[in-house]
C-alpha atoms as a PDB file:
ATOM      1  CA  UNK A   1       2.460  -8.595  27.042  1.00  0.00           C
ATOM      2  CA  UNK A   2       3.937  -9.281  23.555  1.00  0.00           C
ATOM      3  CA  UNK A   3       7.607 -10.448  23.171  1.00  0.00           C
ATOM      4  CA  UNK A   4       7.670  -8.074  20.071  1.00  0.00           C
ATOM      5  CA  UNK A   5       6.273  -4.314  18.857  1.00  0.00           C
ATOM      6  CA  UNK A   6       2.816  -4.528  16.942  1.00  0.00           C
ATOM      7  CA  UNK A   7       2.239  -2.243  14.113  1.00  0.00           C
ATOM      8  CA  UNK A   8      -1.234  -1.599  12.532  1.00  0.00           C
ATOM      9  CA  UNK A   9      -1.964  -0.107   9.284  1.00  0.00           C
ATOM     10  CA  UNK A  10      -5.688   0.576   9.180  1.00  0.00           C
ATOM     11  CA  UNK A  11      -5.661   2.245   5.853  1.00  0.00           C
ATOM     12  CA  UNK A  12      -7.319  -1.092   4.033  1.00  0.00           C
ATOM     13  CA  UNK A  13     -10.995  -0.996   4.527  1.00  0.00           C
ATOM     14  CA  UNK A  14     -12.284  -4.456   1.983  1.00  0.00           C
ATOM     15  CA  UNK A  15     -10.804  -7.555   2.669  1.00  0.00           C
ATOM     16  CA  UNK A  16      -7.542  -9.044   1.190  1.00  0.00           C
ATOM     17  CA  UNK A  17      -7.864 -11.000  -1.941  1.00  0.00           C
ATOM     18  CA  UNK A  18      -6.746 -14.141  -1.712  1.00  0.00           C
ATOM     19  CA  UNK A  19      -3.165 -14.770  -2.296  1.00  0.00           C
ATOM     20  CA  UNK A  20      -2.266 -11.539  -0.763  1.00  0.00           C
ATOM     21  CA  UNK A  21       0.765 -11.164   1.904  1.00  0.00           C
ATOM     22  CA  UNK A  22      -0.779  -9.457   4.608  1.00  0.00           C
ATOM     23  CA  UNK A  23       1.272  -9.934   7.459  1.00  0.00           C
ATOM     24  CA  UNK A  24       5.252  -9.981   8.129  1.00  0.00           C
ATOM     25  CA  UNK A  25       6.376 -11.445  11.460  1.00  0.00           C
ATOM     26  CA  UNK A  26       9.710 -11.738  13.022  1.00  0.00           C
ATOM     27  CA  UNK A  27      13.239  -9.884  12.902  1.00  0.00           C
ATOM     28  CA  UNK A  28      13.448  -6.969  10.706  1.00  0.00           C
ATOM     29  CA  UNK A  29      16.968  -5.690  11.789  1.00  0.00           C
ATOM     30  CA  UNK A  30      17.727  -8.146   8.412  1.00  0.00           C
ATOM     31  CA  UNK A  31      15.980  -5.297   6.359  1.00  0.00           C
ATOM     32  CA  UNK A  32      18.018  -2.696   4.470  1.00  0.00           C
ATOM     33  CA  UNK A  33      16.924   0.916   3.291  1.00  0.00           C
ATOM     34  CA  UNK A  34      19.140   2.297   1.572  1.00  0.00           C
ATOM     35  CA  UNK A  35      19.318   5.504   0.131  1.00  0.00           C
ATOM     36  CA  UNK A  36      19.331   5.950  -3.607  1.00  0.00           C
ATOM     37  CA  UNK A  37      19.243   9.629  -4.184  1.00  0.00           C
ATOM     38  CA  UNK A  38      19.859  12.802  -1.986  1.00  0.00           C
ATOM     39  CA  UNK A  39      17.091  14.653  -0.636  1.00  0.00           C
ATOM     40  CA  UNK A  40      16.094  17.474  -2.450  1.00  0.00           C
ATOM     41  CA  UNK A  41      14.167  20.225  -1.577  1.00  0.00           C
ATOM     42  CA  UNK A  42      12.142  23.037  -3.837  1.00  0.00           C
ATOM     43  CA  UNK A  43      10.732  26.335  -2.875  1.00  0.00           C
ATOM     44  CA  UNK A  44       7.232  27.085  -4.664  1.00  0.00           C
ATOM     45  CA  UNK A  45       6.808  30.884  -4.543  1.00  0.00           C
ATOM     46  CA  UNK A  46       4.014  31.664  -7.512  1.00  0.00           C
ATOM     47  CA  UNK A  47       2.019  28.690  -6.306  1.00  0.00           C
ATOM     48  CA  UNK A  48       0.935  30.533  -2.979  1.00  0.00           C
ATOM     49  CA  UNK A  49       2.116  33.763  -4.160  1.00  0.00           C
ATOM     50  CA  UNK A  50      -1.810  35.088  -4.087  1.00  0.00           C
ATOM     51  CA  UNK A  51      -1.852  34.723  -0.333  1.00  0.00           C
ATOM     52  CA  UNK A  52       1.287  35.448   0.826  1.00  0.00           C
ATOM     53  CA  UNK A  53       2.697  32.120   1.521  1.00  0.00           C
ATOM     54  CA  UNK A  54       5.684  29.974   0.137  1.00  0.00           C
ATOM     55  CA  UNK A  55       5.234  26.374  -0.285  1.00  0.00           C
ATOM     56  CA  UNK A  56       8.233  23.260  -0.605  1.00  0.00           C
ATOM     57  CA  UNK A  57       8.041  20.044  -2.086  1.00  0.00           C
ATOM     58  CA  UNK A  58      10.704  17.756  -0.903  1.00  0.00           C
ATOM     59  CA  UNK A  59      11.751  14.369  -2.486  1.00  0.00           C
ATOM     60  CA  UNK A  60      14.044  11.436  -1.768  1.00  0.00           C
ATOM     61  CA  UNK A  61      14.516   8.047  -3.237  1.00  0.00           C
ATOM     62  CA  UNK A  62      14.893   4.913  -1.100  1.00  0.00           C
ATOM     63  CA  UNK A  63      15.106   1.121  -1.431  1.00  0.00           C
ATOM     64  CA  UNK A  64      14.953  -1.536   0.896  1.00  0.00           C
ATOM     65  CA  UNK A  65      16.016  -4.974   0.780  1.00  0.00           C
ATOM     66  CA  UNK A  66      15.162  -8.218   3.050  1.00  0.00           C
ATOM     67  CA  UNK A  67      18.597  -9.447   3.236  1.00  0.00           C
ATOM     68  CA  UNK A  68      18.389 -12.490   5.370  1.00  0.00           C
ATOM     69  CA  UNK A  69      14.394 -13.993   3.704  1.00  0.00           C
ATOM     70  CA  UNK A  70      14.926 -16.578   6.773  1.00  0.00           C
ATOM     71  CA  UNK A  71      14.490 -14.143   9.631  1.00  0.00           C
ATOM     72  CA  UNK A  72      10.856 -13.512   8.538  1.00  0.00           C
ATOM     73  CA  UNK A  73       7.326 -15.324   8.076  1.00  0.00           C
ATOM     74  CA  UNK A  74       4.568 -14.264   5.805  1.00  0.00           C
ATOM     75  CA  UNK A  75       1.038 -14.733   5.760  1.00  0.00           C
ATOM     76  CA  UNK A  76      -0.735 -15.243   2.902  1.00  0.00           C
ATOM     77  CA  UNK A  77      -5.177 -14.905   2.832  1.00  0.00           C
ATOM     78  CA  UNK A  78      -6.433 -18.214   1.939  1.00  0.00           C
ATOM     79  CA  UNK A  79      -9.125 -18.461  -0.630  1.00  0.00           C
ATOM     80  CA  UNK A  80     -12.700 -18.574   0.586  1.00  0.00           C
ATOM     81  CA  UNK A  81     -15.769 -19.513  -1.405  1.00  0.00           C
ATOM     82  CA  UNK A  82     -18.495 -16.788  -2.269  1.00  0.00           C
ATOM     83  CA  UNK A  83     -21.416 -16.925  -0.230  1.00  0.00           C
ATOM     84  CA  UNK A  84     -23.865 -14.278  -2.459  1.00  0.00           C
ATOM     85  CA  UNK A  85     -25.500 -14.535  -5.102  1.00  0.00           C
ATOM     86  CA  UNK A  86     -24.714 -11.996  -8.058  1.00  0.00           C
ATOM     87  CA  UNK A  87     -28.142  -9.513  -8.701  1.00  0.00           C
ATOM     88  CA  UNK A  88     -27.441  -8.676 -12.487  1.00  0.00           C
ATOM     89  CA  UNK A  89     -28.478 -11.012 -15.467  1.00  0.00           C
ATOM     90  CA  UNK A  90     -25.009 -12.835 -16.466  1.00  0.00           C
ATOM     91  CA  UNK A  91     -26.170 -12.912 -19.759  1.00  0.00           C
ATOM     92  CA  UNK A  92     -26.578  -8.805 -20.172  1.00  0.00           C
ATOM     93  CA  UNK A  93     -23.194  -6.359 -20.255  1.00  0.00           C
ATOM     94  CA  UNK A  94     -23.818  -3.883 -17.513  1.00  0.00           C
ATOM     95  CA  UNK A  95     -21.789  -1.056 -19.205  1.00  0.00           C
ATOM     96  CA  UNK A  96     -23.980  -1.790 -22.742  1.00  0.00           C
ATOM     97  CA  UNK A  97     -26.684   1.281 -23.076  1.00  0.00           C
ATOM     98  CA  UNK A  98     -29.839   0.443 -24.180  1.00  0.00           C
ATOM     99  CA  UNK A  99     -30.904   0.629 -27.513  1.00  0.00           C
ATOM    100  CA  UNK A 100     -27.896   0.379 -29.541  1.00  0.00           C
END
């Protein structure tokens, strides 16, 4: 149905400020990743010693780098105008404690 793959990341759960890129379109064989340091890898014995188990922790550094800006569009959020109306006295300091 669509001319080109559609990934969604459903991690965000408030909407996007405004001013935010949100959205990447078009052809992303223009970005790089490069790697910067070798993966490394580390056994962690006395960590999970007490039940018998070994743990690793692995690491590697990347970087990645639009090289050709033209072969993609971003979308920014717009602004939009607040439609509530704040609760709290403007006048008080919510994080003041009473009495001093």
């Amino acid at each position: 149905m669509w001319p080109s793959p559609i990934l969604f990341w459903a991690a965000r759960s408030a909407p996007a400020p405004s001013g935010e890129k949100v959205l990447l379109f078009g052809d992303l064989k223009n970005y790089w990743v490069a790697d910067r340091q070798n993966r490394t890898f580390r056994r962690l014995n006395e960590l999970y010693a007490r039940t018998d188990q070994v743990g690793f922790l692995t690491t590697q550094r990347v970087d990645g780098r639009l090289i050709l800006p033209e072969s993609v569009k971003v979308l920014k959020m717009a602004g939009t105008k607040a439609t509530t109306t704040p609760t709290t006295d403007p006048t008080t300091d919510p994080d003041e404690q009473p009495g001093g």
